[in-house]
C-alpha atoms as a PDB file:
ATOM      1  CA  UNK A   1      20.826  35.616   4.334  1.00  0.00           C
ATOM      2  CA  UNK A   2      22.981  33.945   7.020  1.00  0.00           C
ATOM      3  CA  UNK A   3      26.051  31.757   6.403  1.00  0.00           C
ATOM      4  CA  UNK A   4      26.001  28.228   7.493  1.00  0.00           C
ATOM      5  CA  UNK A   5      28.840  25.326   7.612  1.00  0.00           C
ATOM      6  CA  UNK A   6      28.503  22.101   7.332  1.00  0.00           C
ATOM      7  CA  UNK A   7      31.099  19.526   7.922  1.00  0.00           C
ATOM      8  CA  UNK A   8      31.511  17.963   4.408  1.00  0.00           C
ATOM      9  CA  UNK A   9      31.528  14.035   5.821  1.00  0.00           C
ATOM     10  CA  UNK A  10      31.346  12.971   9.652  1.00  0.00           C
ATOM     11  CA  UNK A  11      34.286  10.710   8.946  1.00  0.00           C
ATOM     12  CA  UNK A  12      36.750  13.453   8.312  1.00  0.00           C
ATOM     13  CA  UNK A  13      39.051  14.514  10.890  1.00  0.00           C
ATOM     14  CA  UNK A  14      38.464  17.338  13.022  1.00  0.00           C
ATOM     15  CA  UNK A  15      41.215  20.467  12.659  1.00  0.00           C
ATOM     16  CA  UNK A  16      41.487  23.484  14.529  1.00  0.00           C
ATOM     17  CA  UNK A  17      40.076  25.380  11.965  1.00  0.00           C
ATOM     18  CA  UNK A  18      36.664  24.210  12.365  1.00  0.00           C
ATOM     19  CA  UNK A  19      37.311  24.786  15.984  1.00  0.00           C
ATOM     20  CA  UNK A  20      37.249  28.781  14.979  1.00  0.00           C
ATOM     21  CA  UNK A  21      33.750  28.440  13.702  1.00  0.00           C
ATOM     22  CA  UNK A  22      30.364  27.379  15.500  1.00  0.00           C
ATOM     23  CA  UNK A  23      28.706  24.223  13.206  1.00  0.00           C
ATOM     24  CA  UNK A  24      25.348  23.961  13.070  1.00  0.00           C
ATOM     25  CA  UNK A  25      24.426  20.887  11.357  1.00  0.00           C
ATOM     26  CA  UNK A  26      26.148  17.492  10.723  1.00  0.00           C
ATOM     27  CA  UNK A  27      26.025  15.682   7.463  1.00  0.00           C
ATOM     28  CA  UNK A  28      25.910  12.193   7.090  1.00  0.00           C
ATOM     29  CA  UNK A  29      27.934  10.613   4.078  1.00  0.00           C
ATOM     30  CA  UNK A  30      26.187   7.796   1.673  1.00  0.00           C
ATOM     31  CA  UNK A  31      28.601   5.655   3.032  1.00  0.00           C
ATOM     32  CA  UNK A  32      26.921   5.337   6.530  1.00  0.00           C
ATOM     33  CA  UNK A  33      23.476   5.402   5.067  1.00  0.00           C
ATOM     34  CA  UNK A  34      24.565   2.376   2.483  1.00  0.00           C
ATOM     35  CA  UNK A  35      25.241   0.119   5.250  1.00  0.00           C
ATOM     36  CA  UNK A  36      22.326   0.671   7.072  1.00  0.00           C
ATOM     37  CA  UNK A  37      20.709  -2.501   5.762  1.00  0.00           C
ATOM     38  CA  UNK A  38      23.799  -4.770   6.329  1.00  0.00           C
ATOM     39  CA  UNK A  39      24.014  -4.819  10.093  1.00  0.00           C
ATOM     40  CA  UNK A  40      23.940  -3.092  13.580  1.00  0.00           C
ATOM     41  CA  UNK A  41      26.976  -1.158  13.495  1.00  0.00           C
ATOM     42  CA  UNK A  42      25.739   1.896  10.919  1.00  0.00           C
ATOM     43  CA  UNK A  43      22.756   2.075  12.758  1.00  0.00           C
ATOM     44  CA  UNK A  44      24.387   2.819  15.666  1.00  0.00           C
ATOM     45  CA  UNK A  45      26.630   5.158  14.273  1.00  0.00           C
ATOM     46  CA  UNK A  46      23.811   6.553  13.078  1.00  0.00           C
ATOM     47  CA  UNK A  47      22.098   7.251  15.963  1.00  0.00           C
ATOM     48  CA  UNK A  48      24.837   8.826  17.861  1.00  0.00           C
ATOM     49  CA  UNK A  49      25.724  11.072  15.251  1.00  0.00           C
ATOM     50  CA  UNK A  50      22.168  12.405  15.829  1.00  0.00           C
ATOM     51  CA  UNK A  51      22.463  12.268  19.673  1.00  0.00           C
ATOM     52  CA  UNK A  52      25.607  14.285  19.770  1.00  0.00           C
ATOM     53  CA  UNK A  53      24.297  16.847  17.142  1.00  0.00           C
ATOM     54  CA  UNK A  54      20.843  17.372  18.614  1.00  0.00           C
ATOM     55  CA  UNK A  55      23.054  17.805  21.994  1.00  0.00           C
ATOM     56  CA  UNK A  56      24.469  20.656  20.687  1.00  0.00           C
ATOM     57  CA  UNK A  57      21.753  22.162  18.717  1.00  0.00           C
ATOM     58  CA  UNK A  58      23.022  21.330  15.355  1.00  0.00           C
ATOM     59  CA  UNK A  59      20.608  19.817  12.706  1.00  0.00           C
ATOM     60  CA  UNK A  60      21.294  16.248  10.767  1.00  0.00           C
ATOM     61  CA  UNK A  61      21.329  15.983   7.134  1.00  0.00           C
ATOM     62  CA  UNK A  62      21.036  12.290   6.265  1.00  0.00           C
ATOM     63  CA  UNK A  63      23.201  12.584   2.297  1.00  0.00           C
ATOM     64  CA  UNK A  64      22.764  10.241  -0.310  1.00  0.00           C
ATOM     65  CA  UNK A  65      18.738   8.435   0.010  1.00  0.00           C
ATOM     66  CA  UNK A  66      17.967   6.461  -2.771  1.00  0.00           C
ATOM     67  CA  UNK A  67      15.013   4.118  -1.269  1.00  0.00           C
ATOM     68  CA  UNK A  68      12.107   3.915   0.343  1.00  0.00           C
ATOM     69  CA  UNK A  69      13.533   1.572   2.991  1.00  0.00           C
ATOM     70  CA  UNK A  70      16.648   4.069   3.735  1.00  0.00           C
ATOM     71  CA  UNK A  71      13.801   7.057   4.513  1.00  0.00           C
ATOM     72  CA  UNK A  72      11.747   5.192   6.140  1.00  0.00           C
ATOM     73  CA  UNK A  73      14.975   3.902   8.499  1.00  0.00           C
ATOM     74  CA  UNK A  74      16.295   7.272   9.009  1.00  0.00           C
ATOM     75  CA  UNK A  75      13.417   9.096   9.976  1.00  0.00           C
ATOM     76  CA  UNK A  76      12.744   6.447  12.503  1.00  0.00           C
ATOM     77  CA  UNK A  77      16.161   7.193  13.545  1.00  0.00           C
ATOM     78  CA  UNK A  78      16.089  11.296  13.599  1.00  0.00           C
ATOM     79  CA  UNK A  79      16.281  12.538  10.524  1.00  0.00           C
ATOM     80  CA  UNK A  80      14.345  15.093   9.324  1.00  0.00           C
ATOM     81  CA  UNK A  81      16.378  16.393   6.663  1.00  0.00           C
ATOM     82  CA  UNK A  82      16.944  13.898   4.191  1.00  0.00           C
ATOM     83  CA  UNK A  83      18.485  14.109   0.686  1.00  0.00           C
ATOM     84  CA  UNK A  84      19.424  11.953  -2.590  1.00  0.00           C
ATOM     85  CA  UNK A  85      18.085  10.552  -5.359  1.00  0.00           C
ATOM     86  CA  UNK A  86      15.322   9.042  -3.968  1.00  0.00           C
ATOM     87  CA  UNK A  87      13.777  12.699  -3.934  1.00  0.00           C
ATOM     88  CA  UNK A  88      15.371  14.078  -7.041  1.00  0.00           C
ATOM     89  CA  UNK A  89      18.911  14.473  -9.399  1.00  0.00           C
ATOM     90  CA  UNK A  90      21.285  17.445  -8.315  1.00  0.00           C
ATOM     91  CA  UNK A  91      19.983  20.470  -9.893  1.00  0.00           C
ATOM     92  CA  UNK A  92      21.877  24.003 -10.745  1.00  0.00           C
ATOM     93  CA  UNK A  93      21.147  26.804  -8.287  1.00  0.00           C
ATOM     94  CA  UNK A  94      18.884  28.774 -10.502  1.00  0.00           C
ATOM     95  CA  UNK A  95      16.625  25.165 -11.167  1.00  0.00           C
ATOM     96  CA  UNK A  96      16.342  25.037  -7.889  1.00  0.00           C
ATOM     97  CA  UNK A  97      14.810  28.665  -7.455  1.00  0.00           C
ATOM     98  CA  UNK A  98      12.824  27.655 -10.173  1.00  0.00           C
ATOM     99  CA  UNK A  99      11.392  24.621  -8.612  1.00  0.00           C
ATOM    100  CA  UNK A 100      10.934  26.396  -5.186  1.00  0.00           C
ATOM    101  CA  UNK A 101       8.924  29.028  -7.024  1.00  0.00           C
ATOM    102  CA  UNK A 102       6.484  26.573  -8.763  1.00  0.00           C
ATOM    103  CA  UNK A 103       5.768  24.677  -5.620  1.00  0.00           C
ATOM    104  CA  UNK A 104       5.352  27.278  -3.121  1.00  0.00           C
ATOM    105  CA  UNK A 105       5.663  27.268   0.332  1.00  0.00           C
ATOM    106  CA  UNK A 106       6.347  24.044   2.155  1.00  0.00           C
ATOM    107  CA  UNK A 107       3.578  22.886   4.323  1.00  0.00           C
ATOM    108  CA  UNK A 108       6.070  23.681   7.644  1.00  0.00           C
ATOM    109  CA  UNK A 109       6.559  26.833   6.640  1.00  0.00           C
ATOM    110  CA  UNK A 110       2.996  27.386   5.781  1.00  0.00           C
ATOM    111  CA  UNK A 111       1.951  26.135   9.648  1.00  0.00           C
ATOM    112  CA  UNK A 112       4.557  28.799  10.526  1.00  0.00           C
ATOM    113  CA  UNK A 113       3.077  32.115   8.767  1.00  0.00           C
ATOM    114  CA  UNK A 114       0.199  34.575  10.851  1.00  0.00           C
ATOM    115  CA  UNK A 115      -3.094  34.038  10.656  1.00  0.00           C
ATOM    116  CA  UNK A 116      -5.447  36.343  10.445  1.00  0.00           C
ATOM    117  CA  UNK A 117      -8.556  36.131  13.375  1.00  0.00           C
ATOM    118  CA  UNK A 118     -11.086  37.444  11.042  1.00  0.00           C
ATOM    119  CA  UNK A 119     -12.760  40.710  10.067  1.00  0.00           C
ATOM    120  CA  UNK A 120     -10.966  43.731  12.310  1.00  0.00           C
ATOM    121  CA  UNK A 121     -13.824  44.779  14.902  1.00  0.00           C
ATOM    122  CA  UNK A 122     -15.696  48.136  13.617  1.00  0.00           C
END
């Protein structure tokens, strides 16, 4: 298993010790997503956090969905990762192996795996 960072909230500060290290996703605070519904400015903010992340290869994870209306807004913006209480409460690690187990593969993941061409030729 790999190690990954994540800047805790895009509003921090940068420091020189995340300079040392290669990010590869961005995370969104509640407090952007929130004020998505009140006005332009968000949105925009928004939307270039996704610009400058997917301009350096990093991924987006949109923190904090609790409605339909703030899913529906993000994906239309970029996100593909979303997360909140819209989709379920924070769970302890082993829940969430738990939970993975009993649903299986995600339908992504599924696309991803070989398939087999048939019977092997005699």
């Amino acid at each position: 298993m790999g190690t990954r960072q994540a800047r805790p909230k895009v509003d921090q500060p940068q420091t020189t010790k995340n300079r040392k290290f290669p990010l590869d996703r961005i995370k969104i605070d509640r407090s952007f997503i929130g004020a998505l519904n009140g006005g332009g400015t968000s949105r925009f903010l928004i939307r270039t956090m996704h610009d400058i992340a997917h301009h350096f290869g990093m991924a987006v994870t949109a923190e904090g969905i609790e409605t339909e209306d703030e899913a529906r807004t993000l994906r239309e913006l970029g996100s593909a990762e979303l997360q909140g209480f819209l989709f379920g409460p924070p769970l302890p690690g082993d829940a969430v192996a738990s939970l993975l187990r009993e649903q299986g593969p995600r339908r992504d993941e599924a696309a991803r795996q070989p398939r087999s061409s048939g019977p092997a030729a005699p």
